[in-house]
PDB file of N, CA and C in Angstrom:
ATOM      1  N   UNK A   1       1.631 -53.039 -25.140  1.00  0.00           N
ATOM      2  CA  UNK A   1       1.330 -52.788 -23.740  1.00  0.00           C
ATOM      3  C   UNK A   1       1.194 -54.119 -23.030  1.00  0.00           C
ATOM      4  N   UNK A   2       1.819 -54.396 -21.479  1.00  0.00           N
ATOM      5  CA  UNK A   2       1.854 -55.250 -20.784  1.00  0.00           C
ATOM      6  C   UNK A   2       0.691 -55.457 -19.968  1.00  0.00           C
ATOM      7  N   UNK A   3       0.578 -56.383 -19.427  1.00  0.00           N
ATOM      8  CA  UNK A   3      -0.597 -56.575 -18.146  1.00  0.00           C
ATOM      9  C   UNK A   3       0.564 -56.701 -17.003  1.00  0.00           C
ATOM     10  N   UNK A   4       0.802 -55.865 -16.291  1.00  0.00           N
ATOM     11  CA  UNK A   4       1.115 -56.052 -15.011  1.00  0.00           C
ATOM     12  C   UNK A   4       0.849 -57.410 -14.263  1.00  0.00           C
ATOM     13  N   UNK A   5      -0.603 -57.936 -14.089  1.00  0.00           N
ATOM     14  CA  UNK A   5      -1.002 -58.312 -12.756  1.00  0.00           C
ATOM     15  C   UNK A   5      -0.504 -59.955 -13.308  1.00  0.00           C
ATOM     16  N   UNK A   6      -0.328 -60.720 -12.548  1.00  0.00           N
ATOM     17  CA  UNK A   6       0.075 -62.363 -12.944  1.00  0.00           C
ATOM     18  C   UNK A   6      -1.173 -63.043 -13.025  1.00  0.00           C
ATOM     19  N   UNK A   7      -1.285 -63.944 -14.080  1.00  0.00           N
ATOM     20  CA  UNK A   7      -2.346 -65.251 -14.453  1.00  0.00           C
ATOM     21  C   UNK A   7      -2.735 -65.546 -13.576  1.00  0.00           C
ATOM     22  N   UNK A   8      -4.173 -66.085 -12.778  1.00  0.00           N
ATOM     23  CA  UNK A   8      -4.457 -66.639 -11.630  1.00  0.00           C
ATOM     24  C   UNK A   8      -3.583 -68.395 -10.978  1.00  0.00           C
ATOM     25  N   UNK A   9      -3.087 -69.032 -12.247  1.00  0.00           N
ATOM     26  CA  UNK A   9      -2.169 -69.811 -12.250  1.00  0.00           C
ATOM     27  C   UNK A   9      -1.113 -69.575 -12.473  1.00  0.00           C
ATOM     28  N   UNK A  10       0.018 -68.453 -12.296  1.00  0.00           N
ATOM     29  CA  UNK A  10       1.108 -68.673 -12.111  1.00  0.00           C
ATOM     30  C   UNK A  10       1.539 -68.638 -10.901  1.00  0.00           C
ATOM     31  N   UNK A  11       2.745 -69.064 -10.755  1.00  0.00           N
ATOM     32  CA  UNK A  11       3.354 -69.469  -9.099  1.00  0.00           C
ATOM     33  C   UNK A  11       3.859 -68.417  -8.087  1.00  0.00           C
ATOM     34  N   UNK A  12       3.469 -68.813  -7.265  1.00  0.00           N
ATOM     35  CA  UNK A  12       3.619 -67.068  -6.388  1.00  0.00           C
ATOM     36  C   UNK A  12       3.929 -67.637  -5.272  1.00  0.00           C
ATOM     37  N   UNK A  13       5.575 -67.105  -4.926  1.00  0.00           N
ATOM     38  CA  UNK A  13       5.830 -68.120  -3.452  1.00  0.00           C
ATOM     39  C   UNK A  13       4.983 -67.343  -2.288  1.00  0.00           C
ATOM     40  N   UNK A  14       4.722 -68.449  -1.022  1.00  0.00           N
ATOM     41  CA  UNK A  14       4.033 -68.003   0.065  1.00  0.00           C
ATOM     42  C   UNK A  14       4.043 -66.665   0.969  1.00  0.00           C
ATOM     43  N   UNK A  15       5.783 -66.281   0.689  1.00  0.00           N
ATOM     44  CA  UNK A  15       5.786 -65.361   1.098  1.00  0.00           C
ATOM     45  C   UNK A  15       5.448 -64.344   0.624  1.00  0.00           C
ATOM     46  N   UNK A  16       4.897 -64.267  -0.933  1.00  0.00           N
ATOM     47  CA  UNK A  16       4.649 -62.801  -1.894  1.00  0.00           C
ATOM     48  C   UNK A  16       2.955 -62.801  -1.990  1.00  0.00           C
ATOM     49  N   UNK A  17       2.426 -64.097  -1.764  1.00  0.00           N
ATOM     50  CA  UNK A  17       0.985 -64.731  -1.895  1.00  0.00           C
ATOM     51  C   UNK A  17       0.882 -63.788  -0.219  1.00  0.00           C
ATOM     52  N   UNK A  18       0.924 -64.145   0.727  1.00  0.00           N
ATOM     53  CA  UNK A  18       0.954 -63.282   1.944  1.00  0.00           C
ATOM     54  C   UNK A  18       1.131 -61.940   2.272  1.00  0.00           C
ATOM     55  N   UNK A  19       1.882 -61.395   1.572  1.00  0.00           N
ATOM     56  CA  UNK A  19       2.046 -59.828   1.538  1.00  0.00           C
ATOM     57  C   UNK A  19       0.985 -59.387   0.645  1.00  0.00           C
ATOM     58  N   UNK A  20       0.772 -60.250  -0.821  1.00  0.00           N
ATOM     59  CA  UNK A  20      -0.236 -59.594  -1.731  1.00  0.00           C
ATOM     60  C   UNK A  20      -1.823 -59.825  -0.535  1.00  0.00           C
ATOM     61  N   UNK A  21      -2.182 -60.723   0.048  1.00  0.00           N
ATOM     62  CA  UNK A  21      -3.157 -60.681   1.032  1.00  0.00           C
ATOM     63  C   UNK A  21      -3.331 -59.649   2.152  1.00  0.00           C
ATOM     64  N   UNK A  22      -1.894 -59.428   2.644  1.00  0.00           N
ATOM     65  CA  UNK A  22      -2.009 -58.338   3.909  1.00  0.00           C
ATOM     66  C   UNK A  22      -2.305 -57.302   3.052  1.00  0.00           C
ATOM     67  N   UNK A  23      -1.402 -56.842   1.787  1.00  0.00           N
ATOM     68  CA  UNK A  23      -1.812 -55.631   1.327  1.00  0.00           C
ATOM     69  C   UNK A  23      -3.133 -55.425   1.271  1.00  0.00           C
ATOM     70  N   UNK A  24      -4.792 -56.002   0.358  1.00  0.00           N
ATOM     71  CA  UNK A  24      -5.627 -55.887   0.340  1.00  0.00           C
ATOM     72  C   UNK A  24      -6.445 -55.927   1.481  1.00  0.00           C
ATOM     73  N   UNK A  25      -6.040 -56.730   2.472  1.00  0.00           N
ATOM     74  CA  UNK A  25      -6.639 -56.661   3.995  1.00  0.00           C
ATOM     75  C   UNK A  25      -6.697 -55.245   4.452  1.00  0.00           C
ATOM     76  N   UNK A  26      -5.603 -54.492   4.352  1.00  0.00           N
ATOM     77  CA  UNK A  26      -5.304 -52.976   4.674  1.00  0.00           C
ATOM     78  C   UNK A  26      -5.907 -51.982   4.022  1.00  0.00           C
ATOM     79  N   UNK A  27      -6.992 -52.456   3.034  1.00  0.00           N
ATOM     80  CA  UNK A  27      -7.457 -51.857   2.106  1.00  0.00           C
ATOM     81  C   UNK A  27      -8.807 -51.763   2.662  1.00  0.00           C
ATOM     82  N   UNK A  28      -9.431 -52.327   3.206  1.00  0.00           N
ATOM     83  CA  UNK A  28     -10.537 -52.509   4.141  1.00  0.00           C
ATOM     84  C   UNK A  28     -10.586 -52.522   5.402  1.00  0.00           C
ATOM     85  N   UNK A  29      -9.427 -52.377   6.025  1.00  0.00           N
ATOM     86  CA  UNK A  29      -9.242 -52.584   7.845  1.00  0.00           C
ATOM     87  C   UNK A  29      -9.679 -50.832   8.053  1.00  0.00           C
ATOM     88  N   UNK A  30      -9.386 -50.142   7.408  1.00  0.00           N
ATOM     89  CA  UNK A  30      -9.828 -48.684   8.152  1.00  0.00           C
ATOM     90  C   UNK A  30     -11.390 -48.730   8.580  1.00  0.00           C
ATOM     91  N   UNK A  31     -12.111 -49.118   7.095  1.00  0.00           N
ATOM     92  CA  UNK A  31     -13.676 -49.354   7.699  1.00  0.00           C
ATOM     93  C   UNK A  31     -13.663 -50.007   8.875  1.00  0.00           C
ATOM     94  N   UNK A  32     -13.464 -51.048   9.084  1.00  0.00           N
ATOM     95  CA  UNK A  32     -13.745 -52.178   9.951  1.00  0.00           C
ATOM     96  C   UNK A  32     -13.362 -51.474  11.101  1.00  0.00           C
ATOM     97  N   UNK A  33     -11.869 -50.866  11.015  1.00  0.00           N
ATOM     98  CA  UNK A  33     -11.758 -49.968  12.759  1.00  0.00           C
ATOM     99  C   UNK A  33     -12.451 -48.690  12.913  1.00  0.00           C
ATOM    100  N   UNK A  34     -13.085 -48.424  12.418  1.00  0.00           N
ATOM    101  CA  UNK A  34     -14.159 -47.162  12.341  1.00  0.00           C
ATOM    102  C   UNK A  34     -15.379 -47.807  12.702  1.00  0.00           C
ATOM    103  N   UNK A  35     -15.781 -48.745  12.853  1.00  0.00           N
ATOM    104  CA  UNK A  35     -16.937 -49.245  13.367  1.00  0.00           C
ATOM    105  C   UNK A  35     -16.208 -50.535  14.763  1.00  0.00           C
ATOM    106  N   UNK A  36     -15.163 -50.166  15.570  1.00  0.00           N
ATOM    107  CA  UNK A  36     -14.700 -50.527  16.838  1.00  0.00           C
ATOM    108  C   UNK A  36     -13.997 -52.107  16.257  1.00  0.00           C
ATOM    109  N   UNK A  37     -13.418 -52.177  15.278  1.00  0.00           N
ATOM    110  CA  UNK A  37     -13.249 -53.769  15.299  1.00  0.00           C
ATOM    111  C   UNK A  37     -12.055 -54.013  14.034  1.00  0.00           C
ATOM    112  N   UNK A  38     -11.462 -54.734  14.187  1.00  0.00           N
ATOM    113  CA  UNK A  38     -10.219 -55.196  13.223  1.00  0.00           C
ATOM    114  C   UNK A  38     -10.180 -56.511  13.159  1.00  0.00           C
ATOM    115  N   UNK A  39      -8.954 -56.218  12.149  1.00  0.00           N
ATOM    116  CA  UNK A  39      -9.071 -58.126  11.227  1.00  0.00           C
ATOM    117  C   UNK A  39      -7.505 -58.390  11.795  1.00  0.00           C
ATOM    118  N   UNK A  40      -7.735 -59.808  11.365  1.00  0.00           N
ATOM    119  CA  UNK A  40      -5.923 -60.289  11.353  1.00  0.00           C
ATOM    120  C   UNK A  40      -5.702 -61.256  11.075  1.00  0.00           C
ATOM    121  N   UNK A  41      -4.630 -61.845   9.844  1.00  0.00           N
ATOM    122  CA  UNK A  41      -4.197 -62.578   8.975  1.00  0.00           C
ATOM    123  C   UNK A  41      -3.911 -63.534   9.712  1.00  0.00           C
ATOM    124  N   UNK A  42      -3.880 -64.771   9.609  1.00  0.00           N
ATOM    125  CA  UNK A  42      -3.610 -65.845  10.347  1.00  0.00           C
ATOM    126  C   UNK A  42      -3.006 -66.554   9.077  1.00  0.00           C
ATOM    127  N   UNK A  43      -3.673 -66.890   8.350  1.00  0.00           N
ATOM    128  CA  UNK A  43      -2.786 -67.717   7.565  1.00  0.00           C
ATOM    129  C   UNK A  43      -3.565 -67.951   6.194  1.00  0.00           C
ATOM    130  N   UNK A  44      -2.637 -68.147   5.026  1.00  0.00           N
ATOM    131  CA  UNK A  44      -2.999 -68.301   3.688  1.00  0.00           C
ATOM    132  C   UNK A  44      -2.085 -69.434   3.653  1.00  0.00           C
ATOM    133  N   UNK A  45      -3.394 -70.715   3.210  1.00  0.00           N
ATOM    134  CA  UNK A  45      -2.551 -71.763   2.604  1.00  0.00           C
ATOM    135  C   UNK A  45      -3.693 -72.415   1.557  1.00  0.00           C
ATOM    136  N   UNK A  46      -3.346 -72.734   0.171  1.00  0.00           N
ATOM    137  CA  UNK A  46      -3.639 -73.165  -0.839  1.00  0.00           C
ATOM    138  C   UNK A  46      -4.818 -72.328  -0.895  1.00  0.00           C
ATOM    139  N   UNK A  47      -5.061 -71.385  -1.532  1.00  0.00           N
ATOM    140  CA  UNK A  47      -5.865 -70.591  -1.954  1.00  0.00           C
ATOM    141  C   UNK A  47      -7.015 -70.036  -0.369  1.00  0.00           C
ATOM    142  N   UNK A  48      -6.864 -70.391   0.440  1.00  0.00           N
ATOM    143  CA  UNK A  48      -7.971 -70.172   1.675  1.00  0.00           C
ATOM    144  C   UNK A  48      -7.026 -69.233   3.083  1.00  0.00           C
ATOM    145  N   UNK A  49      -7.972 -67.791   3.147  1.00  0.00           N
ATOM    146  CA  UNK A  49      -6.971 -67.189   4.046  1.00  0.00           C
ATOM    147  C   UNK A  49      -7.858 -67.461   5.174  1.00  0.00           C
ATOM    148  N   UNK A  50      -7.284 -67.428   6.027  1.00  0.00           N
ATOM    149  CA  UNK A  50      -7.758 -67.468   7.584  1.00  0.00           C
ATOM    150  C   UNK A  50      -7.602 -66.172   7.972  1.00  0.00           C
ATOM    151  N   UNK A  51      -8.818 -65.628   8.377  1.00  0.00           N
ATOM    152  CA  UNK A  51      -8.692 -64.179   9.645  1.00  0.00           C
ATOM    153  C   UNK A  51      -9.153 -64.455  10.363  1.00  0.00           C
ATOM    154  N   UNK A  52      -8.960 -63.046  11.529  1.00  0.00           N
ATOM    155  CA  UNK A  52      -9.557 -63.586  13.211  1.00  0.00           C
ATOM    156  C   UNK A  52     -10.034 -62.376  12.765  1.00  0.00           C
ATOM    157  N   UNK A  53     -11.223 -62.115  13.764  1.00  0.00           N
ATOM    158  CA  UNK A  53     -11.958 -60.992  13.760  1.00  0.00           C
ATOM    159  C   UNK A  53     -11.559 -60.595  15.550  1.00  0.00           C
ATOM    160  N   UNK A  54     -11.120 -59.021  15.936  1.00  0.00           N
ATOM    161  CA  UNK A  54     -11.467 -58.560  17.000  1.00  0.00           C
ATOM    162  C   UNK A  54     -11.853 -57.412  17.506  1.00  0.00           C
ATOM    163  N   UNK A  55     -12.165 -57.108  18.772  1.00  0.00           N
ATOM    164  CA  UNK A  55     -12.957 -55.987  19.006  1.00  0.00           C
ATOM    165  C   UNK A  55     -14.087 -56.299  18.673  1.00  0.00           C
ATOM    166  N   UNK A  56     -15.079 -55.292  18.368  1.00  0.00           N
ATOM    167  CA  UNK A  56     -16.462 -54.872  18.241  1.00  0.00           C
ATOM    168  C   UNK A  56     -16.675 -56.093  17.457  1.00  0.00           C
ATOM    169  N   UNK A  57     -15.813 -56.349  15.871  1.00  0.00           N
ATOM    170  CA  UNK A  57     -16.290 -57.528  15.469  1.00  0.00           C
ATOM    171  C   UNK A  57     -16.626 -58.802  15.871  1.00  0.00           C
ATOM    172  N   UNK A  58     -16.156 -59.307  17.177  1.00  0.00           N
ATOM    173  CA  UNK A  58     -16.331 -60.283  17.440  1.00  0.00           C
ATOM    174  C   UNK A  58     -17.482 -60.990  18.015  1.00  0.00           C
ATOM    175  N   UNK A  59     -18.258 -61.842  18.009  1.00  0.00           N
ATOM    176  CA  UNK A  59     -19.725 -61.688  17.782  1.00  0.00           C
ATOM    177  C   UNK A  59     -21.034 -60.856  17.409  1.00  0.00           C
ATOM    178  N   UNK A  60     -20.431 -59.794  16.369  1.00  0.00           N
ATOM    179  CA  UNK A  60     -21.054 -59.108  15.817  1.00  0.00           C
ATOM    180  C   UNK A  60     -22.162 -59.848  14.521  1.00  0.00           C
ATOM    181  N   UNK A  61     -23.326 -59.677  14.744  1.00  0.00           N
ATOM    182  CA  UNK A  61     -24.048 -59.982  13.553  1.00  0.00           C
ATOM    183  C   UNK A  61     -23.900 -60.052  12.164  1.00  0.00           C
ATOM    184  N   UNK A  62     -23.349 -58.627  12.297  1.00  0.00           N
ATOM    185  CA  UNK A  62     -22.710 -58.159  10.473  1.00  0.00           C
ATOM    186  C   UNK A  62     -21.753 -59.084  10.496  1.00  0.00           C
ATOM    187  N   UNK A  63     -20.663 -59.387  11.086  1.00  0.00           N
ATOM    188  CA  UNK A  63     -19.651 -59.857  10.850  1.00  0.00           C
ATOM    189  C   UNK A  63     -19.696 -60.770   9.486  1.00  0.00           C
ATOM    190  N   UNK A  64     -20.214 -61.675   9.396  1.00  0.00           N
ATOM    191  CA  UNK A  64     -20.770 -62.807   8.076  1.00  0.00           C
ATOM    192  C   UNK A  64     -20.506 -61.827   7.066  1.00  0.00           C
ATOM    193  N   UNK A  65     -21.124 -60.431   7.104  1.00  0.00           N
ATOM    194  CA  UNK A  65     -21.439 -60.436   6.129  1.00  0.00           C
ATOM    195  C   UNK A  65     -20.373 -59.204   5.681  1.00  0.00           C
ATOM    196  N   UNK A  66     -19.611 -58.534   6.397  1.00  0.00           N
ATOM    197  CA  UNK A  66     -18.360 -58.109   6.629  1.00  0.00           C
ATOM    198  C   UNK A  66     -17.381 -59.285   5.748  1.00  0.00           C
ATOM    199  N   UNK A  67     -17.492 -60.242   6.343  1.00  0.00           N
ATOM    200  CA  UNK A  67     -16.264 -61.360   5.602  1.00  0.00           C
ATOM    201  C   UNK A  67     -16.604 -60.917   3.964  1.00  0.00           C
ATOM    202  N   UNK A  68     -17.778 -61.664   4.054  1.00  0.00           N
ATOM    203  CA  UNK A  68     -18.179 -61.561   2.645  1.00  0.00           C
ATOM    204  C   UNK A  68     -18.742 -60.722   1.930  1.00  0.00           C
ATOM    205  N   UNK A  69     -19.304 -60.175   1.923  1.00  0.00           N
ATOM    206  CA  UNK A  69     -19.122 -58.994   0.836  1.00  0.00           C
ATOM    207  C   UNK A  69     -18.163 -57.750   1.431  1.00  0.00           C
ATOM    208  N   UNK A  70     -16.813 -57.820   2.120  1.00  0.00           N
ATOM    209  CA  UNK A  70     -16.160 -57.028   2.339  1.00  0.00           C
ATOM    210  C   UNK A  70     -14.686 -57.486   1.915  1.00  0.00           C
ATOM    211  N   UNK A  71     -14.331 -58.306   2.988  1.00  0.00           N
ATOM    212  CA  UNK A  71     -13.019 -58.503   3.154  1.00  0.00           C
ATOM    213  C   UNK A  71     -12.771 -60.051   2.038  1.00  0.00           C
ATOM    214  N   UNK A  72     -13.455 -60.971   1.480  1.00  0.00           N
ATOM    215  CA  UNK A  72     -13.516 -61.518   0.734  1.00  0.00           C
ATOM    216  C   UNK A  72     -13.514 -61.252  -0.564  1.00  0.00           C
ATOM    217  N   UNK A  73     -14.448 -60.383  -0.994  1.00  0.00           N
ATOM    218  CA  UNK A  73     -14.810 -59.497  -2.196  1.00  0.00           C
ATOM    219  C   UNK A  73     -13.563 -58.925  -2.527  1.00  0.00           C
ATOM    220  N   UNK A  74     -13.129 -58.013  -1.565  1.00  0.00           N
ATOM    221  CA  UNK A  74     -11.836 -57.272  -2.121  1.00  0.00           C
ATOM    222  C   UNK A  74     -10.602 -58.361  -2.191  1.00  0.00           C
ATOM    223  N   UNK A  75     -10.336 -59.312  -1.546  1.00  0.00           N
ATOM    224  CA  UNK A  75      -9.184 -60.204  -1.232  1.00  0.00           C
ATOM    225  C   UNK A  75      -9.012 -61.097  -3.086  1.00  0.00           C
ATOM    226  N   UNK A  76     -10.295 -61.377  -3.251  1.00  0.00           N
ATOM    227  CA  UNK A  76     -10.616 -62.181  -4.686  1.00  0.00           C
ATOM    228  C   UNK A  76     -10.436 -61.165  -5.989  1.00  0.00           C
ATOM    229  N   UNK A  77     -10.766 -60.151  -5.631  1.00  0.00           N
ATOM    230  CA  UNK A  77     -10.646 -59.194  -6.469  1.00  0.00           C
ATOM    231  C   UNK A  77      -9.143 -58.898  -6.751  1.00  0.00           C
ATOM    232  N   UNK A  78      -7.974 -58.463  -5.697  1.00  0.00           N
ATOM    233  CA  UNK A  78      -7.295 -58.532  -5.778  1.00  0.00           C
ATOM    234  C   UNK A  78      -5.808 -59.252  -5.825  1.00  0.00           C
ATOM    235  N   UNK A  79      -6.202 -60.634  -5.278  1.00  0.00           N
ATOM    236  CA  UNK A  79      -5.524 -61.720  -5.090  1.00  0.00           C
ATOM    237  C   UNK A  79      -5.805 -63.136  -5.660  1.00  0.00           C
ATOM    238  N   UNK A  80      -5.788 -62.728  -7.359  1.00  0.00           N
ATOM    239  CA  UNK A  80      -6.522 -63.964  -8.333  1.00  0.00           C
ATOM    240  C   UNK A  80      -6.209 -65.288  -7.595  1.00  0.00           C
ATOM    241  N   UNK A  81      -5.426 -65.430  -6.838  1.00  0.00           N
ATOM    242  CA  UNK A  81      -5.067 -67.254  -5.740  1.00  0.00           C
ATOM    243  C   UNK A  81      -5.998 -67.115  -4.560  1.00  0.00           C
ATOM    244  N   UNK A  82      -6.922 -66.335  -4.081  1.00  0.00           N
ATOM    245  CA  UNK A  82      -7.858 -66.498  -3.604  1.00  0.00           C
ATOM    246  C   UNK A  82      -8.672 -67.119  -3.337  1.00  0.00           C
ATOM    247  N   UNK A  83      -9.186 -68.089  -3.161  1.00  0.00           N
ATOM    248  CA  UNK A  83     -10.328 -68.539  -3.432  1.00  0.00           C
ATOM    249  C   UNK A  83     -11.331 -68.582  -2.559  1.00  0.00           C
ATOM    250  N   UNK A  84     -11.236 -68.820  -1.045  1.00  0.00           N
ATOM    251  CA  UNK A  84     -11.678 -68.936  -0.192  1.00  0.00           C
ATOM    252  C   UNK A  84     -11.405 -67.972   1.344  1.00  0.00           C
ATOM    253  N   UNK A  85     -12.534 -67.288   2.059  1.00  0.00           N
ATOM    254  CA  UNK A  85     -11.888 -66.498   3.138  1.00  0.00           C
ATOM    255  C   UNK A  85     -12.456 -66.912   4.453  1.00  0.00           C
ATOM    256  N   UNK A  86     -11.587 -67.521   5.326  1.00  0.00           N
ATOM    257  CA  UNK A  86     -12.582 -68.042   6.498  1.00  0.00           C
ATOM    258  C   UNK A  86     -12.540 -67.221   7.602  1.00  0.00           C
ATOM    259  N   UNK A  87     -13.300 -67.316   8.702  1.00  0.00           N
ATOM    260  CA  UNK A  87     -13.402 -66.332   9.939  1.00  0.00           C
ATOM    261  C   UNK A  87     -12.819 -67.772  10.844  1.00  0.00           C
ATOM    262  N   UNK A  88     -11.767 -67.472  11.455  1.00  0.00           N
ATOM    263  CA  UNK A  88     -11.589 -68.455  12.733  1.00  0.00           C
ATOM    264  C   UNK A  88     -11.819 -68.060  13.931  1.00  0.00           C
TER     265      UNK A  88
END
């Protein structure tokens, strides 16, 4: 039996590293627009994605904590090149 998923070090061009990110983003954006507010990918470069937060999220309190234990959590979980998730 195989392991599907790739080594956290093997090479994953930008454009497949980016889709594997949007995919998991979409995995959590329903919550986030159920409470008035959405995310959006700005950019993944060397392990650190950039989102924008808008709507309701945007100076929202939770938000912090939305990044992180939400949209971070799942992004690392699913995107072993992860490492870092920033709010711009």
């Amino acid at each position: 039996m195989t392991d599907a998923t790739q080594p956290t070090d093997a090479p994953i061009s930008p454009l497949a590293l980016r889709s594997q990110v949007e995919d998991a983003i979409n995995l959590v954006r329903p919550a986030i627009q159920a409470d008035g507010g959405d995310v959006e990918l700005v950019d993944v470069l060397d392990g650190v994605v950039r989102i924008r937060f808008h709507g309701a999220c945007q100076g929202c309190p939770s938000a912090g904590m939305t990044l992180q234990m939400g949209i971070e959590r799942v992004l690392r979980e699913r995107v072993p090149q992860v490492s870092r998730v920033l709010a711009i």
